[in-house]
Protein backbone atom coordinates (compact mmCIF):
# COMPACT_ATOMS: atom_id res chain seq x y z
CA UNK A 1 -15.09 -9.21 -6.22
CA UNK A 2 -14.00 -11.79 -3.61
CA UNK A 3 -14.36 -10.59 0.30
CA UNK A 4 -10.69 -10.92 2.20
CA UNK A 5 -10.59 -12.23 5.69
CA UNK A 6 -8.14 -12.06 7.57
CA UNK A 7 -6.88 -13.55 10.50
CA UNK A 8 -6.82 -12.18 13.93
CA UNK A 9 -2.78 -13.42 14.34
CA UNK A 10 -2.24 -11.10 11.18
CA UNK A 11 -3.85 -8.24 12.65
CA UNK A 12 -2.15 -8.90 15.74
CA UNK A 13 1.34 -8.91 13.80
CA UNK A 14 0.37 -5.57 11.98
CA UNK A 15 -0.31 -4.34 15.59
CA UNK A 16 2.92 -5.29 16.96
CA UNK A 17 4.90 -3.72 13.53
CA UNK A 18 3.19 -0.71 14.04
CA UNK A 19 3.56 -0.29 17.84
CA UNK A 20 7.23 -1.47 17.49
CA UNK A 21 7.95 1.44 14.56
CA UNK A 22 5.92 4.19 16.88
CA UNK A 23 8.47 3.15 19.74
CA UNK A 24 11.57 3.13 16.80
CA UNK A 25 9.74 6.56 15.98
CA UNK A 26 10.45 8.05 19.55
CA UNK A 27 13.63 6.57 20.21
CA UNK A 28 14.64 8.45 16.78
CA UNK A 29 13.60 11.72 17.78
CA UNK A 30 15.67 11.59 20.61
CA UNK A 31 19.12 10.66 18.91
CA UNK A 32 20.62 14.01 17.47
CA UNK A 33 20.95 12.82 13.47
CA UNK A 34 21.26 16.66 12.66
CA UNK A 35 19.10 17.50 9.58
CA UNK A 36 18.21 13.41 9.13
CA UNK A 37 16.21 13.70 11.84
CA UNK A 38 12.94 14.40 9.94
CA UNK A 39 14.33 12.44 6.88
CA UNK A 40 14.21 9.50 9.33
CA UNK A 41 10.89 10.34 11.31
CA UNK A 42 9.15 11.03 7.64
CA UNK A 43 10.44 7.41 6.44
CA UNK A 44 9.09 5.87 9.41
CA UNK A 45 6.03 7.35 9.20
CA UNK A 46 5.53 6.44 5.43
CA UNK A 47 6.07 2.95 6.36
CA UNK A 48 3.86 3.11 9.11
CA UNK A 49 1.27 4.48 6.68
CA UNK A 50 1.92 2.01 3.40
CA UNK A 51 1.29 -0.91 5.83
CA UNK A 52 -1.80 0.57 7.16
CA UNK A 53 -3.34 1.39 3.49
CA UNK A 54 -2.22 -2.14 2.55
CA UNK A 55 -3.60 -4.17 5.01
CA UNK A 56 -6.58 -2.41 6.61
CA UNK A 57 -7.78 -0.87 3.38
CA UNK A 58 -7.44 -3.89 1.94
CA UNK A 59 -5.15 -2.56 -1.10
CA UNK A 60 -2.84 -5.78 -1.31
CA UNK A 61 -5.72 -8.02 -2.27
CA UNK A 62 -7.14 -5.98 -5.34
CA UNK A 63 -5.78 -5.97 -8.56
CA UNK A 64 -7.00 -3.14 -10.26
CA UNK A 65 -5.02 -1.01 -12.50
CA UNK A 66 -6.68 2.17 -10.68
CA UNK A 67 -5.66 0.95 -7.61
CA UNK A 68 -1.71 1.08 -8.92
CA UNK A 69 -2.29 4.42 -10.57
CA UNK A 70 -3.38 5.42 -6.94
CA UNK A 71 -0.80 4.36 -5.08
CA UNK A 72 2.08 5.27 -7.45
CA UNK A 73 0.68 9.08 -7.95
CA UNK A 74 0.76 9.18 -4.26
CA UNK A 75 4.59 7.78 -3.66
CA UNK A 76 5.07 10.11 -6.47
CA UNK A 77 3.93 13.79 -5.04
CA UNK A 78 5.18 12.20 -1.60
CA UNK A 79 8.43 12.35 -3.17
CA UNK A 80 7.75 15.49 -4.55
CA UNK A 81 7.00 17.53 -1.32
CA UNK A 82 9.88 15.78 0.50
CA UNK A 83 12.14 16.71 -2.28
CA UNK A 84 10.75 20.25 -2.19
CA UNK A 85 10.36 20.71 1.94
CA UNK A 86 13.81 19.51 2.32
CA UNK A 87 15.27 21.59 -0.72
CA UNK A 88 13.86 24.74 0.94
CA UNK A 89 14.84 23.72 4.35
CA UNK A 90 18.77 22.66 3.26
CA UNK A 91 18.66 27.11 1.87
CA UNK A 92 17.64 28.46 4.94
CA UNK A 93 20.43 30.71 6.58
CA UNK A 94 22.18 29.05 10.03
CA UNK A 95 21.41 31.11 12.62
């Protein structure tokens, strides 16, 4: 399996992405979206994560069918527990 290196101006761009989205993160959470407001925070967040696992775990540069399995299960039963959270959260009585 071939070694990846990459360069220090990519690392540096994935550093500015990801310091950008944690300021995009705050500004978020202080805008009233009403019930979007985690919706928003969780999609940032995801982002943040996929382009963590991508480039610091090295996951873009393999092509291994596990690797896909992986990473699809996990979008999948992220999708699940979002769909489920914010099911049982849109049921809750207003107080």
């Amino acid at each position: 399996m071939a070694e990846h290196i990459l360069s220090s101006k990519l690392y540096w761009a994935i550093w500015a992405i990801l310091i950008c989205l944690t300021v995009v993160t705050a500004l978020v959470a202080r805008v009233d979206l009403g019930w979007f407001n985690p919706v928003a925070a969780l999609l940032i967040a995801t982002g943040k994560a996929t382009i963590v696992v991508l480039f610091f775990m090295h996951v873009k540069y393999t092509s291994e069918k596990l690797t896909t399995m992986v990473i699809v299960s996990a979008l999948f039963w992220l999708l699940i527990l979002l769909a489920l959270s914010l099911a049982d959260y849109s049921t809750r009585p207003i107080s």
